[in-house]
N, C-alpha and C. Protein backbone atom coordinates (compact mmCIF):
# COMPACT_ATOMS: atom_id res chain seq x y z
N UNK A 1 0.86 -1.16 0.00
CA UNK A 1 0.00 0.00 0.00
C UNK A 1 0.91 1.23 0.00
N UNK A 2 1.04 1.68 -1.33
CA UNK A 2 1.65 3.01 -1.27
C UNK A 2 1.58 4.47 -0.46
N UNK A 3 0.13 4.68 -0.94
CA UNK A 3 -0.06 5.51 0.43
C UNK A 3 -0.98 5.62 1.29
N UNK A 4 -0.42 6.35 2.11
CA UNK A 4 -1.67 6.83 3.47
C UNK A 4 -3.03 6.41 3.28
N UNK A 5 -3.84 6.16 3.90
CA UNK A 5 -5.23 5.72 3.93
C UNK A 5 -5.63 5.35 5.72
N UNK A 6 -7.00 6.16 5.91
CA UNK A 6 -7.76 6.07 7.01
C UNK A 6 -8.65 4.95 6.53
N UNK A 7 -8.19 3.62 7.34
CA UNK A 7 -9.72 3.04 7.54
C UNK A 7 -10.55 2.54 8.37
N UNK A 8 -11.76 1.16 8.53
CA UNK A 8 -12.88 2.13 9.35
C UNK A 8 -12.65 0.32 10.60
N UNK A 9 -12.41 0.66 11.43
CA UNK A 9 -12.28 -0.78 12.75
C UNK A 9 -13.72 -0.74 13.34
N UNK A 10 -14.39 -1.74 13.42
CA UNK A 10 -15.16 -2.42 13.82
C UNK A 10 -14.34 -3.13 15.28
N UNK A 11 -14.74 -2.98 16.44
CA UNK A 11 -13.59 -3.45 17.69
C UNK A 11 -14.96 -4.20 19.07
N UNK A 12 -14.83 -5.51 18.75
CA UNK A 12 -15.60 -6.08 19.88
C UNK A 12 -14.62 -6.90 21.09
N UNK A 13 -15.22 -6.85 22.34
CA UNK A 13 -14.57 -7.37 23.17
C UNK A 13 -15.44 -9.06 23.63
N UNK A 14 -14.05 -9.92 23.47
CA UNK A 14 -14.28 -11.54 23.61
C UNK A 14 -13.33 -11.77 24.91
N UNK A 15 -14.36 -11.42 26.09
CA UNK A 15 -13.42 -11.99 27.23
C UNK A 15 -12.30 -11.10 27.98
N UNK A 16 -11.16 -11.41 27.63
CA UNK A 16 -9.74 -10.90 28.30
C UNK A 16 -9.23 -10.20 26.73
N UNK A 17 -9.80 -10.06 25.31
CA UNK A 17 -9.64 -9.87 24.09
C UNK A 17 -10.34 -8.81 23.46
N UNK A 18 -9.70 -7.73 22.94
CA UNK A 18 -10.23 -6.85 21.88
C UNK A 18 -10.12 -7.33 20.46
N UNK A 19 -11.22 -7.47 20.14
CA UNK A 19 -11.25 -8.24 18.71
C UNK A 19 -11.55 -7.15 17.35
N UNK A 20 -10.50 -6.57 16.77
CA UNK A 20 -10.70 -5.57 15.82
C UNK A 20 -10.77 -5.98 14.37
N UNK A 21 -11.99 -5.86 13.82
CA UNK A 21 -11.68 -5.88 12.24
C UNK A 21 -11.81 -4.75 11.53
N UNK A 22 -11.49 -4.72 9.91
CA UNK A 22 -11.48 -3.79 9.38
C UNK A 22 -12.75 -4.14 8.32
N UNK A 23 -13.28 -2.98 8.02
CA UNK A 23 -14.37 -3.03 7.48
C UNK A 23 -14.44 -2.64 5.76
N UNK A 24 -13.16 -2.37 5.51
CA UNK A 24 -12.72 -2.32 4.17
C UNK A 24 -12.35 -3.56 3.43
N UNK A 25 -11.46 -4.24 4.29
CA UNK A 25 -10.48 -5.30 3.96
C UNK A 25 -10.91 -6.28 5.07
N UNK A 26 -10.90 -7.97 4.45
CA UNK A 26 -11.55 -8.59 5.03
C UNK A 26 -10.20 -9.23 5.77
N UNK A 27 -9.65 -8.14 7.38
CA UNK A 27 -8.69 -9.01 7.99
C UNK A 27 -8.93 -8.86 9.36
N UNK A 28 -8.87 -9.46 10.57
CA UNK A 28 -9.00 -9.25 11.91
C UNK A 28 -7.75 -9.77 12.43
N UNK A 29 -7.65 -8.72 13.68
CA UNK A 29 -6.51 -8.94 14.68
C UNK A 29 -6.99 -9.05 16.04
N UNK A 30 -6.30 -9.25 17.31
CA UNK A 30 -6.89 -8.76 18.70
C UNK A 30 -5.90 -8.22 19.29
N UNK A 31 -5.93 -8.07 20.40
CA UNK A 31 -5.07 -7.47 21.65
C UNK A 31 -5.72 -7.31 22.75
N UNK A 32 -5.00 -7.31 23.87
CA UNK A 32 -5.18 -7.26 25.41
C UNK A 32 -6.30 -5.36 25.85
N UNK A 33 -5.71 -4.83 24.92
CA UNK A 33 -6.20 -3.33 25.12
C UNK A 33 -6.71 -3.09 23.79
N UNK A 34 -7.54 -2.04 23.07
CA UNK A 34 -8.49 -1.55 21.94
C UNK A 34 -7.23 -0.92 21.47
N UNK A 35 -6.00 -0.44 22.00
CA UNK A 35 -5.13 0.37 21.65
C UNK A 35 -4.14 -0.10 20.68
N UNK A 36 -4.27 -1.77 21.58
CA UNK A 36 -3.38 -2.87 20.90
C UNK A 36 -3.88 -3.48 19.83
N UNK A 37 -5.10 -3.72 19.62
CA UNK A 37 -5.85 -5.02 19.02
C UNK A 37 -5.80 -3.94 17.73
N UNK A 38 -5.69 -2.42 17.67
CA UNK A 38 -5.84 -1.57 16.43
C UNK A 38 -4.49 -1.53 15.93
N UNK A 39 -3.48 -1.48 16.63
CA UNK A 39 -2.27 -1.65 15.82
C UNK A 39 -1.60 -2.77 15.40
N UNK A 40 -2.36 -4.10 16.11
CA UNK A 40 -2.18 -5.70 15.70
C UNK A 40 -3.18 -5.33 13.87
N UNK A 41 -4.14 -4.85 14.38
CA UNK A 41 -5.03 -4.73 12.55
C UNK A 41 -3.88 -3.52 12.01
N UNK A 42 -3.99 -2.58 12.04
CA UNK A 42 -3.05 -1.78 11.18
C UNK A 42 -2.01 -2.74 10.58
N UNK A 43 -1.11 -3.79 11.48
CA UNK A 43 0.22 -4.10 10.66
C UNK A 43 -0.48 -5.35 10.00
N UNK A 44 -1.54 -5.79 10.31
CA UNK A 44 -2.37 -7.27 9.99
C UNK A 44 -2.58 -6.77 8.15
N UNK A 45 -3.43 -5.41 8.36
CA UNK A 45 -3.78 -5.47 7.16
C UNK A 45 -2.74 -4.67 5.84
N UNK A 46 -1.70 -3.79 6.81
CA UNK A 46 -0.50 -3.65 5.58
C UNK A 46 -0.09 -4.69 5.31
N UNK A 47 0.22 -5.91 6.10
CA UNK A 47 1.07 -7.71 5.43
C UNK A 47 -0.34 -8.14 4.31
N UNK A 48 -1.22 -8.12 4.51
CA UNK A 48 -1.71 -8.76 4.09
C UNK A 48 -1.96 -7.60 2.36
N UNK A 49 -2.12 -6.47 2.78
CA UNK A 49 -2.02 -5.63 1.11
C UNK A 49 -0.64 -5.95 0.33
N UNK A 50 0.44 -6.14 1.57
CA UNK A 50 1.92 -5.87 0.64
C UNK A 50 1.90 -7.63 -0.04
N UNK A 51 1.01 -8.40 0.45
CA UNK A 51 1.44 -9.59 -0.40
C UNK A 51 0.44 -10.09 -1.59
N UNK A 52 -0.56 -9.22 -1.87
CA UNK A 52 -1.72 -9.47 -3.04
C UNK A 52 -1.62 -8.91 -3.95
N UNK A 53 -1.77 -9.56 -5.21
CA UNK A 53 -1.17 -8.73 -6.30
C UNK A 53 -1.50 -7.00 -6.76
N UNK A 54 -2.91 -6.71 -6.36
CA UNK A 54 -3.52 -5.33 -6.77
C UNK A 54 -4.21 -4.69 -5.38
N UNK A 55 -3.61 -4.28 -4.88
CA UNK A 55 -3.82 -3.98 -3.26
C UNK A 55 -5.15 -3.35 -3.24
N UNK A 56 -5.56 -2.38 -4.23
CA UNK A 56 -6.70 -1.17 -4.45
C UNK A 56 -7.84 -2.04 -4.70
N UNK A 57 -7.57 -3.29 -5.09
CA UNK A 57 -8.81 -4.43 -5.83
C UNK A 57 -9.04 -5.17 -4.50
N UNK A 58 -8.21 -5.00 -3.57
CA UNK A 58 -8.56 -5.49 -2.08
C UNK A 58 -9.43 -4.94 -1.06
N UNK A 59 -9.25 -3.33 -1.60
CA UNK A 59 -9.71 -2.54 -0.54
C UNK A 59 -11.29 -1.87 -1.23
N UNK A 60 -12.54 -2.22 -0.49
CA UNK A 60 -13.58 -2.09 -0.71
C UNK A 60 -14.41 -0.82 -0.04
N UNK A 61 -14.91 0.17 -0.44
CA UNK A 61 -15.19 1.31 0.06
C UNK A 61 -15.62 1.01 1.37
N UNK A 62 -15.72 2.54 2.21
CA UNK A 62 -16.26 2.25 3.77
C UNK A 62 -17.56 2.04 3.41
N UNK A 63 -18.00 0.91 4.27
CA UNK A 63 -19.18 0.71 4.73
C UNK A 63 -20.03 1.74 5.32
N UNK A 64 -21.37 1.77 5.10
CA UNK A 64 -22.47 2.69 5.72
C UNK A 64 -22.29 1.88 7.47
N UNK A 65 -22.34 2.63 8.22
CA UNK A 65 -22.00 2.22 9.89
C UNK A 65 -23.14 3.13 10.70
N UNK A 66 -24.17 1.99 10.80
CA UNK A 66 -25.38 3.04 11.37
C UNK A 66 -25.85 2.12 12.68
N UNK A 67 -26.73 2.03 13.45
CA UNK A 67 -27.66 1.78 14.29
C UNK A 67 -29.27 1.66 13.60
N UNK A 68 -29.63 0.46 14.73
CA UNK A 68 -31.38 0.52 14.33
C UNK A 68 -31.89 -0.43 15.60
N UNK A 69 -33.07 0.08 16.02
CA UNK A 69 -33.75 -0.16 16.92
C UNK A 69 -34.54 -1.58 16.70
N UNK A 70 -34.28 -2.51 17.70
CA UNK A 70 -34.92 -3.88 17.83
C UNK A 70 -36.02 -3.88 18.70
N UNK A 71 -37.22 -4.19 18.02
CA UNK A 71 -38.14 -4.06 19.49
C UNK A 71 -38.46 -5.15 20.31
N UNK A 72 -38.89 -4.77 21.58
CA UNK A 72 -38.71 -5.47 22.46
C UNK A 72 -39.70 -6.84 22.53
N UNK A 73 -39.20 -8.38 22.74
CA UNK A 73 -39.87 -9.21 22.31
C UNK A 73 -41.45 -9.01 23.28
């Protein structure tokens, strides 16, 4: 990945685990802290762009990231 790019973490907690994915690129990492589990995805998903042949054909626009109300059973 040549250059710079903001993208969008999705970050749930499993336990003693921050479980971060990216919502562009289909890669997940974790870590002990949200601080960690985002820079385990940051280097997760540069290895994984620097080894596919067309990095830009990897990366899929941000997702719409909204909320919606479930009613109550």
């Amino acid at each position: 990945m040549a250059e710079s790019r903001n993208l969008t973490a999705a970050v749930h907690q499993e336990e003693d685990w921050y479980v971060a994915q990216c919502l562009e690129v289909d890669v997940a990492s974790q870590g002990r802290t949200i601080e960690e589990a985002l820079a385990n995805l940051a280097e997760a998903v540069g290895l994984y762009l620097d080894e596919v042949d067309d990095p830009a054909r990897h990366v899929s626009s941000t997702p719409l990231v909204t909320s919606f109300a479930l009613p109550a059973a």
